[in-house]
C-alpha atoms as a PDB file:
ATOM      1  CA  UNK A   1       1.338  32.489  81.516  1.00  0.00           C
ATOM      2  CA  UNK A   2       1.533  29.142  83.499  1.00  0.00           C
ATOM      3  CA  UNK A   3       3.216  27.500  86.471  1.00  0.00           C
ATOM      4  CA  UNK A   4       3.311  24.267  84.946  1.00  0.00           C
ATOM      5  CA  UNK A   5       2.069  20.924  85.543  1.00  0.00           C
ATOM      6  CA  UNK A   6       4.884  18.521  87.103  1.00  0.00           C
ATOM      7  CA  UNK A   7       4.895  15.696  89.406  1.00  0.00           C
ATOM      8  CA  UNK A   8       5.041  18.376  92.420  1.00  0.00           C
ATOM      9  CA  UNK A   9       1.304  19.777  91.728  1.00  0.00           C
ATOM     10  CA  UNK A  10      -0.110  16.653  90.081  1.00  0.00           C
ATOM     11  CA  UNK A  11      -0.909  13.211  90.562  1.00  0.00           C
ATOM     12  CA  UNK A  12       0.595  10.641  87.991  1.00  0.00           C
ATOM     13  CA  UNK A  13      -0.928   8.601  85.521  1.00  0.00           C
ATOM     14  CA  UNK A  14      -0.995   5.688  87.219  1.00  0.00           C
ATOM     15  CA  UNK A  15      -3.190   2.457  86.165  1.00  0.00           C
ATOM     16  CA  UNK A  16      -6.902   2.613  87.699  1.00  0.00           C
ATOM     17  CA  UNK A  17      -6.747  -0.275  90.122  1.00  0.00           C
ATOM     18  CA  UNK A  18      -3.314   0.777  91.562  1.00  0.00           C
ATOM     19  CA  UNK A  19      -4.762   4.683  92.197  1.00  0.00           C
ATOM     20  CA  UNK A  20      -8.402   4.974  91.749  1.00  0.00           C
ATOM     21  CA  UNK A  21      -9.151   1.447  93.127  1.00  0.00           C
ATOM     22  CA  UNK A  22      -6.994   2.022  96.000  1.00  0.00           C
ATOM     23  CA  UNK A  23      -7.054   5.650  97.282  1.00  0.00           C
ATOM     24  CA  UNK A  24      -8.903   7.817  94.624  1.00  0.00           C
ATOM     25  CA  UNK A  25     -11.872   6.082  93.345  1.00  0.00           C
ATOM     26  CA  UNK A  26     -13.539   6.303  96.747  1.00  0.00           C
ATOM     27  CA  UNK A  27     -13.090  10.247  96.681  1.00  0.00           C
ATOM     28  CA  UNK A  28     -15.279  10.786  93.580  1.00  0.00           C
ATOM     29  CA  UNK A  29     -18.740  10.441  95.136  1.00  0.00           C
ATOM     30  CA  UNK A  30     -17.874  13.299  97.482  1.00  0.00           C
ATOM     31  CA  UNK A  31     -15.930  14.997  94.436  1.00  0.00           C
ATOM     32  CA  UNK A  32     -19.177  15.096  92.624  1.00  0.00           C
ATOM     33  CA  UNK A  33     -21.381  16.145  95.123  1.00  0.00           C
ATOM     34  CA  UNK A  34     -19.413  19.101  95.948  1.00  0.00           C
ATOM     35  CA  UNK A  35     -19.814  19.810  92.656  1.00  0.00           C
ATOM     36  CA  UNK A  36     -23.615  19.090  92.521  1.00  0.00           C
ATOM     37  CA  UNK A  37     -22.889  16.888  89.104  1.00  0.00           C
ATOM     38  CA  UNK A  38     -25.538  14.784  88.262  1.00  0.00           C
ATOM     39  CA  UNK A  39     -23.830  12.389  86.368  1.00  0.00           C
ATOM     40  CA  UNK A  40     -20.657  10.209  86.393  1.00  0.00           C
ATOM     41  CA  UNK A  41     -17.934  11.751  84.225  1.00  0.00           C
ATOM     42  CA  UNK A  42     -16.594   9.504  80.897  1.00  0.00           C
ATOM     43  CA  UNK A  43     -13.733   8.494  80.635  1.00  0.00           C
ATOM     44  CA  UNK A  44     -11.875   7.877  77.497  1.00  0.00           C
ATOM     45  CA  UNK A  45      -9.708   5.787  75.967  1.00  0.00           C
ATOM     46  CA  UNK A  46      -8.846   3.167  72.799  1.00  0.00           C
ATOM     47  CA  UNK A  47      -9.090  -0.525  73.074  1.00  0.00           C
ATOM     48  CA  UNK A  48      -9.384  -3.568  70.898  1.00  0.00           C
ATOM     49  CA  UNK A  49     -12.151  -4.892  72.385  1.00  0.00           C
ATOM     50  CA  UNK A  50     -15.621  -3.101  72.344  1.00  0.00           C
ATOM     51  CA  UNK A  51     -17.107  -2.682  75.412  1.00  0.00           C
ATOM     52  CA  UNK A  52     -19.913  -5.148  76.442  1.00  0.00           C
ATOM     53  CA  UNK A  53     -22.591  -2.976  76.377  1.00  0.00           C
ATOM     54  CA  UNK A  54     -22.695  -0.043  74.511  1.00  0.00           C
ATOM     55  CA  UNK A  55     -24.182   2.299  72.028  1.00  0.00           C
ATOM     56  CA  UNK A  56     -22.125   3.037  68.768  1.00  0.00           C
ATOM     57  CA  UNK A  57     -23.060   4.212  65.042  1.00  0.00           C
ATOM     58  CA  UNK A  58     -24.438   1.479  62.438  1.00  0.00           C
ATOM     59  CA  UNK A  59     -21.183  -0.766  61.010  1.00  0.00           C
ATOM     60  CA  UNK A  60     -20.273   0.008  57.830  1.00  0.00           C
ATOM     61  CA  UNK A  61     -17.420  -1.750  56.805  1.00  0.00           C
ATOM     62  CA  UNK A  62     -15.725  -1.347  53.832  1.00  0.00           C
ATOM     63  CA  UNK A  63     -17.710   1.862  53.542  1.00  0.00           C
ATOM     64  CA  UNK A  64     -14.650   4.648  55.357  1.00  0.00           C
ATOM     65  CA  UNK A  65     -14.169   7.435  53.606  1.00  0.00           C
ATOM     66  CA  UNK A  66     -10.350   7.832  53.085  1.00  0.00           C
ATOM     67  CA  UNK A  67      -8.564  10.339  51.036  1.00  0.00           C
ATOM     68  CA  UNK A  68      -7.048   7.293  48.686  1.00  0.00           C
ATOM     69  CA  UNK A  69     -10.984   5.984  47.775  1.00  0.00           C
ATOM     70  CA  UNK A  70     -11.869   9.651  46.821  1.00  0.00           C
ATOM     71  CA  UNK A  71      -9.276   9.666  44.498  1.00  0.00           C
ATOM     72  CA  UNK A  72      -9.913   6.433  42.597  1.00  0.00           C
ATOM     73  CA  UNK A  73     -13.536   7.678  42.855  1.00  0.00           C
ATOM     74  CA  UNK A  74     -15.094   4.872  45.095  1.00  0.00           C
ATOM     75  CA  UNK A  75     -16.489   6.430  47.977  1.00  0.00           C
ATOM     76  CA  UNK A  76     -19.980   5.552  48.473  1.00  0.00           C
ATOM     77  CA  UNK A  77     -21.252   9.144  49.495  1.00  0.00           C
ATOM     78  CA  UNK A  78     -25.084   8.126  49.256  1.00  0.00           C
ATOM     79  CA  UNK A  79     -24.416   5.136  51.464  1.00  0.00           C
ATOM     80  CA  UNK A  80     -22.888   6.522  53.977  1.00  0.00           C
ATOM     81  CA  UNK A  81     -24.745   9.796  54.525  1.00  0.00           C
ATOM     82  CA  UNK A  82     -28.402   7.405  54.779  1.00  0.00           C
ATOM     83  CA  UNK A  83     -26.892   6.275  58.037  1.00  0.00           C
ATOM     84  CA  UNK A  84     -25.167   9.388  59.157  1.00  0.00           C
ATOM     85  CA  UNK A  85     -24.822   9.392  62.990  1.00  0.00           C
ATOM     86  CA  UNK A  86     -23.511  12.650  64.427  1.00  0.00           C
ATOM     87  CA  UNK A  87     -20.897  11.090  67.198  1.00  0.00           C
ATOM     88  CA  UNK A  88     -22.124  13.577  69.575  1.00  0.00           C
ATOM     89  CA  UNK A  89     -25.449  12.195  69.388  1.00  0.00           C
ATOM     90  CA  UNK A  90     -24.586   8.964  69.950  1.00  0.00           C
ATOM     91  CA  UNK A  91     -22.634  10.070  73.110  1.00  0.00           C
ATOM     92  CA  UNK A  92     -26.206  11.694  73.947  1.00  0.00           C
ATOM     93  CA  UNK A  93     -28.110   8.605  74.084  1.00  0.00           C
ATOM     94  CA  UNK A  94     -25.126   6.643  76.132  1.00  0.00           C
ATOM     95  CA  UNK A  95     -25.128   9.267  78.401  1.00  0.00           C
ATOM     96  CA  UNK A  96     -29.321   9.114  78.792  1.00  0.00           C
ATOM     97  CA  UNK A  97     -29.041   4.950  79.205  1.00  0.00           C
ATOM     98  CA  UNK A  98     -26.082   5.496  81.067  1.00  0.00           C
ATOM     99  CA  UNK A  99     -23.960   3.232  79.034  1.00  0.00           C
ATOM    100  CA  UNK A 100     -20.960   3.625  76.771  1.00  0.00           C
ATOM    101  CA  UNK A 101     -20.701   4.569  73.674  1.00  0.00           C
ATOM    102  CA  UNK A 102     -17.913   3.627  70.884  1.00  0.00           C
ATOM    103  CA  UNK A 103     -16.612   3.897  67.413  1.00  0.00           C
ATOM    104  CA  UNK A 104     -14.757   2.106  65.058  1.00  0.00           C
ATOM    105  CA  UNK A 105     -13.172   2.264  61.188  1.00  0.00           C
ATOM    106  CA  UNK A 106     -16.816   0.557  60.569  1.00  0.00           C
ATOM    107  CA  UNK A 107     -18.669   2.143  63.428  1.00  0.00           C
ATOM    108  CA  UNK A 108     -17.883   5.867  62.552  1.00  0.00           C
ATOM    109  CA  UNK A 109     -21.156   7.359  61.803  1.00  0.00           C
ATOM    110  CA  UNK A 110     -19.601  10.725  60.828  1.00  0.00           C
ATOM    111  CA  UNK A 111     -17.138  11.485  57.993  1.00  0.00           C
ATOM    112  CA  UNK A 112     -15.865  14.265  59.966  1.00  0.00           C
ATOM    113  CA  UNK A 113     -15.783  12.424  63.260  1.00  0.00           C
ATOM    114  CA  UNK A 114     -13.746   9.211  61.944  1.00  0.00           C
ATOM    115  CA  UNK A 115     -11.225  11.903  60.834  1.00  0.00           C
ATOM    116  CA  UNK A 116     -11.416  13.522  64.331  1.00  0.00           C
ATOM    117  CA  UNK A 117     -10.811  10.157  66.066  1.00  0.00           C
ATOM    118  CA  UNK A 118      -8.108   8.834  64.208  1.00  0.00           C
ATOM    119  CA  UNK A 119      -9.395   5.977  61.816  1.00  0.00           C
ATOM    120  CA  UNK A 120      -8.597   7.999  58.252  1.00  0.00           C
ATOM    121  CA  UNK A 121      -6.323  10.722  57.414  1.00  0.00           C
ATOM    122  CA  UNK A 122      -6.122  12.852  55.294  1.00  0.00           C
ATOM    123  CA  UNK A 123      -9.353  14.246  55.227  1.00  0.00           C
ATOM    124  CA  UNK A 124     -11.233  14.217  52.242  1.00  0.00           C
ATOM    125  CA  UNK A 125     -11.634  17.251  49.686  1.00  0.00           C
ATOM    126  CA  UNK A 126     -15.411  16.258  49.943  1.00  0.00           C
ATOM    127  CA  UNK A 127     -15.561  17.323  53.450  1.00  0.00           C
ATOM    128  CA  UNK A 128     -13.025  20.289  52.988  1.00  0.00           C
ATOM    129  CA  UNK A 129     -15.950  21.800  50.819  1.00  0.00           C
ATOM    130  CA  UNK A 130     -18.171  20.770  52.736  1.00  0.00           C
ATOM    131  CA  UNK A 131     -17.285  22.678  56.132  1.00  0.00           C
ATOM    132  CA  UNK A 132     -16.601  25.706  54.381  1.00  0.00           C
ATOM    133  CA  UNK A 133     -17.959  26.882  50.840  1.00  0.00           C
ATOM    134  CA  UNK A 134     -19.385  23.998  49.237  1.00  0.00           C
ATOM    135  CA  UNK A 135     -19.858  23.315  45.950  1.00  0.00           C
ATOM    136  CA  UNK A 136     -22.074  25.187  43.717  1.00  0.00           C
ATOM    137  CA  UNK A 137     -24.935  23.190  42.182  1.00  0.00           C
ATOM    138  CA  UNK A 138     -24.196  20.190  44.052  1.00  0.00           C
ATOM    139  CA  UNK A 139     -23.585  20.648  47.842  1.00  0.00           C
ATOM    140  CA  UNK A 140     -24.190  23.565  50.467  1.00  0.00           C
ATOM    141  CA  UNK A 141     -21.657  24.732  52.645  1.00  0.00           C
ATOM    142  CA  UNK A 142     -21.868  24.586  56.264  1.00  0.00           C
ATOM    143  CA  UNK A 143     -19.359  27.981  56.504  1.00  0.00           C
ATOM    144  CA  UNK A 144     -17.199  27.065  59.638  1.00  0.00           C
ATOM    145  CA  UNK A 145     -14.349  28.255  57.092  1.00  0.00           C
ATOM    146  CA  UNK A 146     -14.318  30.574  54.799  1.00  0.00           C
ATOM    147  CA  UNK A 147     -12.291  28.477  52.233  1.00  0.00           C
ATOM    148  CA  UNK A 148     -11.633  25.125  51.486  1.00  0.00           C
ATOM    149  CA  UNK A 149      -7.851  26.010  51.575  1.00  0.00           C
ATOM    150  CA  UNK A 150      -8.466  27.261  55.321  1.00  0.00           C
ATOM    151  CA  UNK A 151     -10.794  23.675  56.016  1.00  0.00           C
ATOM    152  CA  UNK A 152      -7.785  22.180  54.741  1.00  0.00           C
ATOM    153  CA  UNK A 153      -4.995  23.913  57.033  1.00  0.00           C
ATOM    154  CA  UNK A 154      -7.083  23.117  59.826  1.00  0.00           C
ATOM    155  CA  UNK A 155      -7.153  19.574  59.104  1.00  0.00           C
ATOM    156  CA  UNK A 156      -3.640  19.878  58.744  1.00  0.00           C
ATOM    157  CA  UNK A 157      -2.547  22.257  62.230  1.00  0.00           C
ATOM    158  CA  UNK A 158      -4.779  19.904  64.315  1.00  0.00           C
ATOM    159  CA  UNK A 159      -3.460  16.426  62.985  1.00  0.00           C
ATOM    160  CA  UNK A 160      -5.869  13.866  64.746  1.00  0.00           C
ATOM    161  CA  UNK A 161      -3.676  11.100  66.197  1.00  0.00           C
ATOM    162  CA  UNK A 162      -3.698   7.734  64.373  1.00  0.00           C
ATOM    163  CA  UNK A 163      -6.347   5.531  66.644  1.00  0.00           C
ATOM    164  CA  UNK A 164      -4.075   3.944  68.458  1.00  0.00           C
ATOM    165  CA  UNK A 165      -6.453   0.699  69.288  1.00  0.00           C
ATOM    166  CA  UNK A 166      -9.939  -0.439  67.224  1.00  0.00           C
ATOM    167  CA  UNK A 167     -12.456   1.423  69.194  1.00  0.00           C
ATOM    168  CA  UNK A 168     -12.707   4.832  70.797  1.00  0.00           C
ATOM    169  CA  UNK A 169     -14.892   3.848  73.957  1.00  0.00           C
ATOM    170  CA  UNK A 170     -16.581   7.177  76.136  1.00  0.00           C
ATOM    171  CA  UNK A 171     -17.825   5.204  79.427  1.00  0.00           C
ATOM    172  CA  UNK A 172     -19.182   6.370  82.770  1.00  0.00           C
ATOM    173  CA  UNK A 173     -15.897   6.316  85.150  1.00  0.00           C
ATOM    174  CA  UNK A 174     -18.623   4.004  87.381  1.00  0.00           C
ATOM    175  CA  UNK A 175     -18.012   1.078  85.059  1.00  0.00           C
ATOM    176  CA  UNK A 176     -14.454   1.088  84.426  1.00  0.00           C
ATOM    177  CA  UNK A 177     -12.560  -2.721  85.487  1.00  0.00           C
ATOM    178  CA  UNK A 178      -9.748  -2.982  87.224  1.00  0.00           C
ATOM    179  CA  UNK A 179      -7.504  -3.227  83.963  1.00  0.00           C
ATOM    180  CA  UNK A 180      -9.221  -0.447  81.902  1.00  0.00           C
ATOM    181  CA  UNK A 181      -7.016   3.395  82.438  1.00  0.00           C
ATOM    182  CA  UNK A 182      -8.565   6.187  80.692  1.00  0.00           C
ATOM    183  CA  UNK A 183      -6.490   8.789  78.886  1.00  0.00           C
ATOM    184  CA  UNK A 184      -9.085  11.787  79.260  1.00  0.00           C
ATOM    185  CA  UNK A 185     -12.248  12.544  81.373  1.00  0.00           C
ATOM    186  CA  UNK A 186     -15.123  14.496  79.800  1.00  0.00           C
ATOM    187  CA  UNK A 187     -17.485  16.642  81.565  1.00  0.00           C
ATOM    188  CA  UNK A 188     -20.687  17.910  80.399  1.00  0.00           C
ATOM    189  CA  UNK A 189     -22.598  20.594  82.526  1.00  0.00           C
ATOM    190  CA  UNK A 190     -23.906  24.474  82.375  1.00  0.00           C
ATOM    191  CA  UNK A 191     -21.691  27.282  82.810  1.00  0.00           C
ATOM    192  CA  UNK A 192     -22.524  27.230  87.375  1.00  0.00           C
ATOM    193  CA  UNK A 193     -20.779  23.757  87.604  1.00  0.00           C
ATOM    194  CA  UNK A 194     -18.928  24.427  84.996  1.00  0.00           C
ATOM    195  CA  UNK A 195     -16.980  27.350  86.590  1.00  0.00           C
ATOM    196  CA  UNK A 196     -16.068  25.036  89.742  1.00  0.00           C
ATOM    197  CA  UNK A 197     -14.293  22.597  87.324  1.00  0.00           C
ATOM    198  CA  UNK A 198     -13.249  25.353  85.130  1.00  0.00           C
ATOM    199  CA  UNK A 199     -11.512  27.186  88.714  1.00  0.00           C
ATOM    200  CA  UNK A 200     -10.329  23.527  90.229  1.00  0.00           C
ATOM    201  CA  UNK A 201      -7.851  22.989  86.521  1.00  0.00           C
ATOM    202  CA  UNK A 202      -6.320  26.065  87.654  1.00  0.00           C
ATOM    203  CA  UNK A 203      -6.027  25.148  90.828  1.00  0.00           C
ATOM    204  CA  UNK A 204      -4.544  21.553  90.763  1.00  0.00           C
ATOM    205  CA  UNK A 205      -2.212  22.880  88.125  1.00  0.00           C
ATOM    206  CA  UNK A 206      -0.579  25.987  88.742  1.00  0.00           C
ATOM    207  CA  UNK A 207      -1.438  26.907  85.013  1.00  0.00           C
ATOM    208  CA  UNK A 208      -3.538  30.341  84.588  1.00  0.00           C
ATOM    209  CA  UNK A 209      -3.982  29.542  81.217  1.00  0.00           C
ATOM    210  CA  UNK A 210      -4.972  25.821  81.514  1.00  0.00           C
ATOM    211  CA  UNK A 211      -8.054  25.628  79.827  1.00  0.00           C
ATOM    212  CA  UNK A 212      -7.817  26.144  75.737  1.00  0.00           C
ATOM    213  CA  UNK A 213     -11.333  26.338  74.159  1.00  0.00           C
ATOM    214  CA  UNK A 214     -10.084  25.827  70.003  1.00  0.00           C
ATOM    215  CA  UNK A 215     -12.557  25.963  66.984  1.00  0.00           C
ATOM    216  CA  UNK A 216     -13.203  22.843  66.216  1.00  0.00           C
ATOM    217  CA  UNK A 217     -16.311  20.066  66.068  1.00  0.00           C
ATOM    218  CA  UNK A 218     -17.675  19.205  69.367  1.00  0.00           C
ATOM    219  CA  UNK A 219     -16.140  15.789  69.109  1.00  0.00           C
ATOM    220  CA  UNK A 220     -12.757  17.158  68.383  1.00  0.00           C
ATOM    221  CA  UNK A 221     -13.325  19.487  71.617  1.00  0.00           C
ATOM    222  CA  UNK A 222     -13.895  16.319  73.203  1.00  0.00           C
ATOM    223  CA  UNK A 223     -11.109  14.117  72.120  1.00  0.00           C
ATOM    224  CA  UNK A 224      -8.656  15.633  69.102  1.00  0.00           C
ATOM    225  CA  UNK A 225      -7.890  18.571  70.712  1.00  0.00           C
ATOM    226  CA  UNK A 226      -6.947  17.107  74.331  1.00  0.00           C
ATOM    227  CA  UNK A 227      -5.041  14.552  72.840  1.00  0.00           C
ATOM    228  CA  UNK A 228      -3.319  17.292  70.113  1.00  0.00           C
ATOM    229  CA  UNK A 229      -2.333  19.380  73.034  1.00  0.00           C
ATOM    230  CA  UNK A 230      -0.749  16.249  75.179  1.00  0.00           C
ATOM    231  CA  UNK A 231       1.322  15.286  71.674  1.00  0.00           C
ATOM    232  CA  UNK A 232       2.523  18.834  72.071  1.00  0.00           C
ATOM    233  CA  UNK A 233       3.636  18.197  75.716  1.00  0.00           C
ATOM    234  CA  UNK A 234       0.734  20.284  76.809  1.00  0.00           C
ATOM    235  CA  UNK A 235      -1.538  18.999  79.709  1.00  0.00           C
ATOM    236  CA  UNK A 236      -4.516  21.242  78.870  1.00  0.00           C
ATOM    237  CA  UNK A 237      -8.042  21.352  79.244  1.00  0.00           C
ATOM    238  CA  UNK A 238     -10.650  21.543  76.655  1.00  0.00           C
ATOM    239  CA  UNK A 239     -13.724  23.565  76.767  1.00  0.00           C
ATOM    240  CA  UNK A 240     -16.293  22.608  74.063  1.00  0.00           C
ATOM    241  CA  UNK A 241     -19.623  22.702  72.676  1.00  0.00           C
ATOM    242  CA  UNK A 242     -19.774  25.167  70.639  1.00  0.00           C
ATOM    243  CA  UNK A 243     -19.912  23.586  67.273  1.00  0.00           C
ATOM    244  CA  UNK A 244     -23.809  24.407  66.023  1.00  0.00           C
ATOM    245  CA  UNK A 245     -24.432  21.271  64.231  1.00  0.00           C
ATOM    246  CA  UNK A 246     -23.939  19.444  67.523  1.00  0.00           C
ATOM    247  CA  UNK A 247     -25.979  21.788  69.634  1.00  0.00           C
ATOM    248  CA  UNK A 248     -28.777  19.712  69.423  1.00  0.00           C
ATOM    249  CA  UNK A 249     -27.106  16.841  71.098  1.00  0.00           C
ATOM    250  CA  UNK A 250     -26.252  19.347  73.959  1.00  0.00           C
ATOM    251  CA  UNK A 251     -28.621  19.987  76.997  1.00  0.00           C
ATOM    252  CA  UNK A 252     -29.616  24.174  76.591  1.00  0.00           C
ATOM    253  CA  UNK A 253     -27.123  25.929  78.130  1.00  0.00           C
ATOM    254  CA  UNK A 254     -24.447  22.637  78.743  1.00  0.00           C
ATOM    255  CA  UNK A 255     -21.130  22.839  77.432  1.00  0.00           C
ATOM    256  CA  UNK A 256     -18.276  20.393  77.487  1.00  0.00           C
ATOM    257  CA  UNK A 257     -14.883  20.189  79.149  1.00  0.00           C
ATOM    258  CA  UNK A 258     -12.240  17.573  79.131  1.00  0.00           C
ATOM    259  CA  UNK A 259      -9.284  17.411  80.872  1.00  0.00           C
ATOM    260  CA  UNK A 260      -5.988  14.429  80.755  1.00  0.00           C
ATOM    261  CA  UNK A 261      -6.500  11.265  83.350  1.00  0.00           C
ATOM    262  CA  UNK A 262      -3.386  12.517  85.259  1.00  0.00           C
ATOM    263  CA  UNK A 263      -5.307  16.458  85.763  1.00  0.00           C
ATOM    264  CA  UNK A 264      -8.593  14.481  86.806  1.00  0.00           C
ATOM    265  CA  UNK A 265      -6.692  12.351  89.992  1.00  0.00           C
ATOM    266  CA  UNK A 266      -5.237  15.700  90.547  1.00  0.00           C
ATOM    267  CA  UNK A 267      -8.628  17.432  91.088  1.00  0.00           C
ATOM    268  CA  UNK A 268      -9.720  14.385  93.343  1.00  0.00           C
ATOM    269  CA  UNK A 269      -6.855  14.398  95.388  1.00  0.00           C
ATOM    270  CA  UNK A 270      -6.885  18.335  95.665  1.00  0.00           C
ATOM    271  CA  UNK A 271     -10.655  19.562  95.610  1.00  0.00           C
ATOM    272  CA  UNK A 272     -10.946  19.261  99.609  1.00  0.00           C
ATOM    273  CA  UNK A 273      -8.537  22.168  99.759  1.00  0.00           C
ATOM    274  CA  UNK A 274      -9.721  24.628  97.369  1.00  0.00           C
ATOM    275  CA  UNK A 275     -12.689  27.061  97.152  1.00  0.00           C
ATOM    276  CA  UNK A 276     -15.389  24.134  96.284  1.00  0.00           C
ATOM    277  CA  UNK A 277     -15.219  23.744 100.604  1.00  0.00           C
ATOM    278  CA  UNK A 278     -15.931  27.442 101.182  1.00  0.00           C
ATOM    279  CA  UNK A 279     -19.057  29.764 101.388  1.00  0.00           C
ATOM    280  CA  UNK A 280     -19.324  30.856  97.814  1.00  0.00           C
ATOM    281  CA  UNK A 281     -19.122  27.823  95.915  1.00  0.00           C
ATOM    282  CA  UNK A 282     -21.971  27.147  98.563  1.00  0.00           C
ATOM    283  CA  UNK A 283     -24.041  30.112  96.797  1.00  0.00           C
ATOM    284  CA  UNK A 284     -23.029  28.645  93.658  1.00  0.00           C
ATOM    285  CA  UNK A 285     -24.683  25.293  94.659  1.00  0.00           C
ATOM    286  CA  UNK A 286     -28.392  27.126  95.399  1.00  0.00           C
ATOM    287  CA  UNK A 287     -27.656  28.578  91.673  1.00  0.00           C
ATOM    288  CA  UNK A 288     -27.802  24.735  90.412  1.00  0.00           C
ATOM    289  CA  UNK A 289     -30.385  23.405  92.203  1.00  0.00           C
ATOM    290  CA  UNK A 290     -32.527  26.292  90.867  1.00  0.00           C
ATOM    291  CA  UNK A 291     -31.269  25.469  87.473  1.00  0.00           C
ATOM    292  CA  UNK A 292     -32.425  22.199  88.010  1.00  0.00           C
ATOM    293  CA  UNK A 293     -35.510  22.644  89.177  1.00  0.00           C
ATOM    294  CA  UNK A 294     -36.344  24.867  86.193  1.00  0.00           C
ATOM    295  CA  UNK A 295     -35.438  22.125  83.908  1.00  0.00           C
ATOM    296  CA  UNK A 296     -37.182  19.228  85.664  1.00  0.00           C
ATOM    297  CA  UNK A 297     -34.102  17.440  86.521  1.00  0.00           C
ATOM    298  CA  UNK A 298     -33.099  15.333  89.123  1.00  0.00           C
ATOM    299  CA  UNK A 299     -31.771  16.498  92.580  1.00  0.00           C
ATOM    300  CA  UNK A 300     -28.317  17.981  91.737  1.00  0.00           C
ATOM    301  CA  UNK A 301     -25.826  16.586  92.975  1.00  0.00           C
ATOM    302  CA  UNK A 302     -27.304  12.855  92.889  1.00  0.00           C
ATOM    303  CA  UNK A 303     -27.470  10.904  90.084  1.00  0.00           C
ATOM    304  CA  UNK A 304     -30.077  11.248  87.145  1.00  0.00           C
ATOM    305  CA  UNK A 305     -31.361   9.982  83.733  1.00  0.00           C
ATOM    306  CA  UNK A 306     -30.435  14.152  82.548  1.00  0.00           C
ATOM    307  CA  UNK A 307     -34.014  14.889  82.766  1.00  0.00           C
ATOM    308  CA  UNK A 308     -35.927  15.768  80.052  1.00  0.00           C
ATOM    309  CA  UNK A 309     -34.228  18.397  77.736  1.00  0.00           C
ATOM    310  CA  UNK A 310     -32.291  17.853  74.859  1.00  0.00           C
ATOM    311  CA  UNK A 311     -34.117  14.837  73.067  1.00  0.00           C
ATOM    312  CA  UNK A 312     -31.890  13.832  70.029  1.00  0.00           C
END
């Protein structure tokens, strides 16, 4: 069931000086302390030009895994698995130096996450064993699938989009220029913050269903999936975090959720008017500052380094 998402319960897409520079931008500081987040959101989006200062996985270039090199044989598996980098991870330790963090079609770290993001396609039979059975006498499974033929029709139902630019880039919305428009904004909290933001898509949209929560890696919760459902005309929101190899890169208890640029002005325009300004979200807030004292963290609501759980 859904009410939709139109121009009559949603802001528009508009580019971040003319909005957020202008009229919105000033709203998120109160926006997040209503929410009692401790951290600015990221915003994402494809450029050609890496940001300035950033984290990212080691370069490898020449070294991306396509379908084409498997078949010739001339994928360098040893190579590129001695400087594995988990793109969750790396979004980690941005997030802990507050900084970006970005990939390439050299910088991908992860077989599975340059698939995710768009810089090869199709995916690999290597890693269609891989996330489901294995291969006897040579490589475990991880058993997200029971089959490689069901690894494969995933690969094939969720159909990353091409990478539209040369570098994914995840940044705090705090450092964003005047010319830079992100197509998603990623959240990253425990389930008391996370029902506030989880309530507000509702709200701002009309759409009882709104938020999707797919099987997938935690980086295609974060990106592939958002971007899949907006290909399908969809303006969903992604809850994520529950891929187990990631886990680790997740605070205990945090999950993920990311919603399209145009929802996010939406839910800074609108937030003032909905149950974040009334007496129970008020009890909610007590719950987080309790949760944050228990975990050493920073004052919630202000901004922190994400305390001390969760070390990569």
């Amino acid at each position: 069931m859904g009410l939709g998402f139109n121009e009559e319960n949603s802001a528009k897409a508009e580019p971040w000086e003319s909005v957020m520079g202008k009229k919105l931008l000033e709203r998120l500081p109160d926006f997040l302390q209503a929410l009692a987040y401790p951290e600015p959101p990221l915003g994402i989006f494809y450029s050609d030009q890496p940001p300035a200062d950033g984290l990212s996985p080691t370069p490898l270039p020449g070294h991306l895994p396509t379908r084409e090199k498997e078949l010739a044989g001339q994928i360098d598996w040893p190579t590129i698995y001695s400087n594995f980098s988990c793109a969750i991870g790396v979004i980690w330790r941005a997030r802990k130096k507050g900084k970006a963090a970005y990939f390439s079609a050299e910088r991908f770290g992860c077989p599975g996450g340059a698939f995710y993001l768009g810089y090869l396609g199709p995916q690999t039979e290597a890693i269609a064993h891989y996330i489901s059975t294995g291969i006897p006498g040579r490589m475990e499974g991880e058993c997200y699938f029971p089959t490689p033929q069901a690894s494969r029709d995933f690969f094939v139902y969720l159909d990353p989009r091409p990478a539209p630019a040369g570098y994914c880039i995840l940044k705090p919305l705090d450092q964003f220029s005047g010319d830079e428009t992100p197509e998603l904004v990623s959240f990253f909290c425990r389930p008391e913050i996370m029902c506030g933001l989880h309530q507000l898509t509702s709200f701002v949209t009309g759409d009882l269903e709104v938020v999707r929560s797919p099987m997938g890696a935690a980086c295609s919760n974060l990106i592939t999936w958002p971007l899949h459902y907006l290909a399908r005309g969809e303006n969903k929101a992604v809850l994520g975090g529950w891929d187990p190899a990631a886990r680790k890169f997740f605070k205990t208890d945090e999950l993920s959720l990311t919603v399209p640029w145009p929802m996010f002005l939406a839910m800074l325009e609108r937030w003032q008017d909905s149950f974040l300004s009334t007496k129970a979200w008020r009890t909610v807030r007590k719950k987080i500052a309790r949760s944050a004292r228990t975990w050493g963290e920073s004052r919630a609501g202000a901004p922190s380094h994400l305390g001390q759980d969760a070390r990569p």
